[in-house]
N, C-alpha and C. Protein backbone atom coordinates (compact mmCIF):
# COMPACT_ATOMS: atom_id res chain seq x y z
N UNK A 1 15.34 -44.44 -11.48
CA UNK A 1 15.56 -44.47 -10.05
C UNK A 1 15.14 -43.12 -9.45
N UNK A 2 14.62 -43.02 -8.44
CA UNK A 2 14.40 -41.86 -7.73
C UNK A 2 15.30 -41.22 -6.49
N UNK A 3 15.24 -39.94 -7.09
CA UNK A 3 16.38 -39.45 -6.36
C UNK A 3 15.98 -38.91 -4.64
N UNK A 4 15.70 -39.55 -3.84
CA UNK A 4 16.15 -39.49 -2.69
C UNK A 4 15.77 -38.10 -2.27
N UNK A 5 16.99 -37.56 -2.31
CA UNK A 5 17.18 -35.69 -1.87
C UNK A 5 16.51 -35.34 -2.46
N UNK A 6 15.42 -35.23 -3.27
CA UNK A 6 14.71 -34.20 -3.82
C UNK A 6 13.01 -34.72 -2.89
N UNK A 7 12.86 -35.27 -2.92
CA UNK A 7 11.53 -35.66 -1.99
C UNK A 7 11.41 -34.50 -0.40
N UNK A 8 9.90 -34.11 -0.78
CA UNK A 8 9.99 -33.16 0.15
C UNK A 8 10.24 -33.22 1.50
N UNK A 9 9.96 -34.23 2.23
CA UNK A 9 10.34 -34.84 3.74
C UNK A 9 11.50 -35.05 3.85
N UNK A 10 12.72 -34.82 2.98
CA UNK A 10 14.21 -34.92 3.49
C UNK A 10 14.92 -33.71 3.72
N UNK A 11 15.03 -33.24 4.87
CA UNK A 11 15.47 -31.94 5.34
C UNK A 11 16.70 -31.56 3.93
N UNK A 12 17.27 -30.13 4.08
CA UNK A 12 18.27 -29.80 3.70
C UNK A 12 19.55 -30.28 4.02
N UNK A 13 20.72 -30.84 2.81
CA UNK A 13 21.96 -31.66 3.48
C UNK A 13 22.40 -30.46 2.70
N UNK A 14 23.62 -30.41 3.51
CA UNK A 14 24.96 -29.26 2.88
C UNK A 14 26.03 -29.74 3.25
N UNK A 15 27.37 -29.63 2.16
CA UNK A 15 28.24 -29.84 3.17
C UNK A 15 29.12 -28.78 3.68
N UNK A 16 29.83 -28.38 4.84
CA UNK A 16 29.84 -27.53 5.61
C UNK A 16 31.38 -26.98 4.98
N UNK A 17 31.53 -25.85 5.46
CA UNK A 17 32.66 -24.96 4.74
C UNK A 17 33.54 -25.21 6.39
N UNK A 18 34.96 -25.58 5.53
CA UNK A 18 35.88 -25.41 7.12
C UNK A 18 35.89 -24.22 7.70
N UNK A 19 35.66 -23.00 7.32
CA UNK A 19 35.53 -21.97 8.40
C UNK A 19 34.49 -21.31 9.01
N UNK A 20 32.98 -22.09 8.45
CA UNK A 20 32.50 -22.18 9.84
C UNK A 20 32.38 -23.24 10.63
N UNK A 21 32.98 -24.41 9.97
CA UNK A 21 32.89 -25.98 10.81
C UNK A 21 33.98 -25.04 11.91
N UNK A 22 34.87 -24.94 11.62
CA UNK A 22 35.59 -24.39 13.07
C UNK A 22 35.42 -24.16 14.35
N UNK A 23 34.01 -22.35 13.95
CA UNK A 23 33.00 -21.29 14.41
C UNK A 23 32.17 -22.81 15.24
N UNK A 24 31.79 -23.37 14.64
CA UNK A 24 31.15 -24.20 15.41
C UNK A 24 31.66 -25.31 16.60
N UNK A 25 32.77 -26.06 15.83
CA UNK A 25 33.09 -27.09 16.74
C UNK A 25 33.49 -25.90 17.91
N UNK A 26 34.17 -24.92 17.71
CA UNK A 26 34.16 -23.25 18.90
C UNK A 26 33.23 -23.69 19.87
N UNK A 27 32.21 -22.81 19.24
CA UNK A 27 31.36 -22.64 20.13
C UNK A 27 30.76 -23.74 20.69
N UNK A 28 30.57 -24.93 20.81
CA UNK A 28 30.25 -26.42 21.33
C UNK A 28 31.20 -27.17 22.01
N UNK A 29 32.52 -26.11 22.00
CA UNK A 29 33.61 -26.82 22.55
C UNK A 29 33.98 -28.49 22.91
N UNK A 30 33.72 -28.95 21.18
CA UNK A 30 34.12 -30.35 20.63
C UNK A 30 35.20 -30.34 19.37
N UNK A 31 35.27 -31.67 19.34
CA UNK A 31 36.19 -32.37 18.33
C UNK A 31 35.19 -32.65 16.95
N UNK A 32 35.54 -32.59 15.92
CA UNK A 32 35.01 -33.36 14.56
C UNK A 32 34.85 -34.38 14.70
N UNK A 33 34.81 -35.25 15.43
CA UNK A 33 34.79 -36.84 16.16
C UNK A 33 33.49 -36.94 16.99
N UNK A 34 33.39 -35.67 17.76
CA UNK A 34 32.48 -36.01 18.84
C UNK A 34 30.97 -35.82 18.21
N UNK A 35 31.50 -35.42 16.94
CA UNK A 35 30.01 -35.17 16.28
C UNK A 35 29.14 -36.59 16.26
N UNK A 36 27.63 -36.55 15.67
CA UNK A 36 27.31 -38.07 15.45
C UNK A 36 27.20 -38.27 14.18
N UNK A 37 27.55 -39.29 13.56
CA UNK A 37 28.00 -40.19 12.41
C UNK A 37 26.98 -39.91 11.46
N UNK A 38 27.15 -39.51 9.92
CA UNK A 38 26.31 -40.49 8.50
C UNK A 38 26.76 -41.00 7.57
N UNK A 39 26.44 -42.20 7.40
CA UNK A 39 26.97 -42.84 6.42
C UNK A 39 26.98 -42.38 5.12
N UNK A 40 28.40 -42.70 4.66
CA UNK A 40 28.47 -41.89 3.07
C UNK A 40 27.56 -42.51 2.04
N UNK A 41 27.22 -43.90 2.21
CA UNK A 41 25.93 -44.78 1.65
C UNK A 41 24.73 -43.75 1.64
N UNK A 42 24.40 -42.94 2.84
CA UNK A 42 22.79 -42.47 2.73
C UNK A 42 22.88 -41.60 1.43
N UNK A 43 21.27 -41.82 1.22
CA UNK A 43 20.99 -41.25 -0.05
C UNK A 43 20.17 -40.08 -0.34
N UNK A 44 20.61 -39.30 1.31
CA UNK A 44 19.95 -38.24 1.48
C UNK A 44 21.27 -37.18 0.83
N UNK A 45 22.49 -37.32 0.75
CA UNK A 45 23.80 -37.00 1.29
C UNK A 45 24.17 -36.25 -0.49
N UNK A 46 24.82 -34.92 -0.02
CA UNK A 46 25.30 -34.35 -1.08
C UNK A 46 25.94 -35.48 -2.50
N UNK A 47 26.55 -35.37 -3.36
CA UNK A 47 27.01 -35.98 -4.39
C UNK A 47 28.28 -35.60 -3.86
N UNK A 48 28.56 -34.40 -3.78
CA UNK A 48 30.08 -34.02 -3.35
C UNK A 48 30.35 -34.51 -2.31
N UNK A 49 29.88 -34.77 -1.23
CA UNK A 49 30.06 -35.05 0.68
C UNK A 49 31.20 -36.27 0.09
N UNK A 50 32.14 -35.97 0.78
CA UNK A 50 33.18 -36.98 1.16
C UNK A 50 33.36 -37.97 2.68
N UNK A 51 34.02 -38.81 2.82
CA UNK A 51 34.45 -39.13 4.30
C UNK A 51 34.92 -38.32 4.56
N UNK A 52 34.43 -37.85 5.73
CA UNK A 52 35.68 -36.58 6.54
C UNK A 52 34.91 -35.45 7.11
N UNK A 53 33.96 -35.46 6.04
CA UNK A 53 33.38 -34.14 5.85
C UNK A 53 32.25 -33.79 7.04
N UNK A 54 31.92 -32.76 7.00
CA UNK A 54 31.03 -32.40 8.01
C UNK A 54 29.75 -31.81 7.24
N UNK A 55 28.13 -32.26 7.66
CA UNK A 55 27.16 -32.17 6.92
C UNK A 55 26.21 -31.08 7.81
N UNK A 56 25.72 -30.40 7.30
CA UNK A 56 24.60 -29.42 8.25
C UNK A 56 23.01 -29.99 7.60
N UNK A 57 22.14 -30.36 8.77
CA UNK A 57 20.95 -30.56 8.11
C UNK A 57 20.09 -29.51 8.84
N UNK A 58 19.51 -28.83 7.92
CA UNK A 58 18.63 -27.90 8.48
C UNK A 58 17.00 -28.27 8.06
N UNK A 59 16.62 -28.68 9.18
CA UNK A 59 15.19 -29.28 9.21
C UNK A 59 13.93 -28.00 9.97
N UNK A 60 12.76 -28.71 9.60
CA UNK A 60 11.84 -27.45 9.68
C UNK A 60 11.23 -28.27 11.63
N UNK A 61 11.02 -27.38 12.39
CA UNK A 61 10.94 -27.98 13.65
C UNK A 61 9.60 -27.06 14.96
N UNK A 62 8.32 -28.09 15.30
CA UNK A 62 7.57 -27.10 15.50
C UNK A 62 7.98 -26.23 16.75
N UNK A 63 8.71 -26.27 17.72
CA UNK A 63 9.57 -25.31 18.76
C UNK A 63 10.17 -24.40 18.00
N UNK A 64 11.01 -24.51 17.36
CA UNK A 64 12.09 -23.40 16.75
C UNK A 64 11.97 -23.36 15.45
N UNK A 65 10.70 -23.23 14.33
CA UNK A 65 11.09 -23.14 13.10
C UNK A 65 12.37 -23.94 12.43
N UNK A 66 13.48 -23.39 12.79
CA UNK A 66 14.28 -24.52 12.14
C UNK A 66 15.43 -24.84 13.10
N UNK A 67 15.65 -26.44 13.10
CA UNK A 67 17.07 -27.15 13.74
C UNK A 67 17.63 -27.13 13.01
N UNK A 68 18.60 -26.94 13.36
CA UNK A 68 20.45 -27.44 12.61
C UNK A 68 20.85 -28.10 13.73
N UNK A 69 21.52 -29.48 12.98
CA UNK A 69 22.01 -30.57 13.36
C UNK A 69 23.25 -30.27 12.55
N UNK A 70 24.79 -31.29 12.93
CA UNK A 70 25.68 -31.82 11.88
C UNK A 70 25.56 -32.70 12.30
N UNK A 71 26.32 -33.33 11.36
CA UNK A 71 27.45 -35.05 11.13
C UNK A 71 27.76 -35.28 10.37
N UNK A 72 28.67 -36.03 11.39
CA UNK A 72 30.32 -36.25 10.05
C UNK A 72 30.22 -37.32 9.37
N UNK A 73 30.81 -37.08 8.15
CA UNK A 73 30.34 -38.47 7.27
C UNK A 73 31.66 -39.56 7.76
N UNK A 74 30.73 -40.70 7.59
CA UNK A 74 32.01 -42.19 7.58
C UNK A 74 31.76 -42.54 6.86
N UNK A 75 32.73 -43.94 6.65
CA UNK A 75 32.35 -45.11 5.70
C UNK A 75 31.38 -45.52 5.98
């Protein structure tokens, strides 16, 4: 089977440390809720990522070199 996350077109998944998920939901002045959704199914998605969790994808982007996005994993 081929593993997904290693193919070069799938940005970087991480999953996020609670103290800077904090720093962030801060500065965006949101909830862990208001984030937008990934399913714990995708097979882009850490091995460790749990429900709950909060994911940073850092993708390569031609305006800004690189985006960072999150989302929170669901069922």
């Amino acid at each position: 089977m081929v593993d997904v996350s290693d193919h070069e077109l799938v940005p970087e998944h991480s999953v996020l440390d609670e103290d800077i998920l904090e720093g962030v939901l801060e500065e965006y002045d949101i909830k862990r809720t208001d984030l937008p959704k990934i399913k714990r199914a995708d097979p882009a998605l850490p091995d460790d990522a749990e429900v709950g969790d909060v994911i940073e994808i850092s993708r390569n982007s031609r305006t800004t070199d690189q985006a960072t996005v999150y989302r929170l994993v669901v069922e």
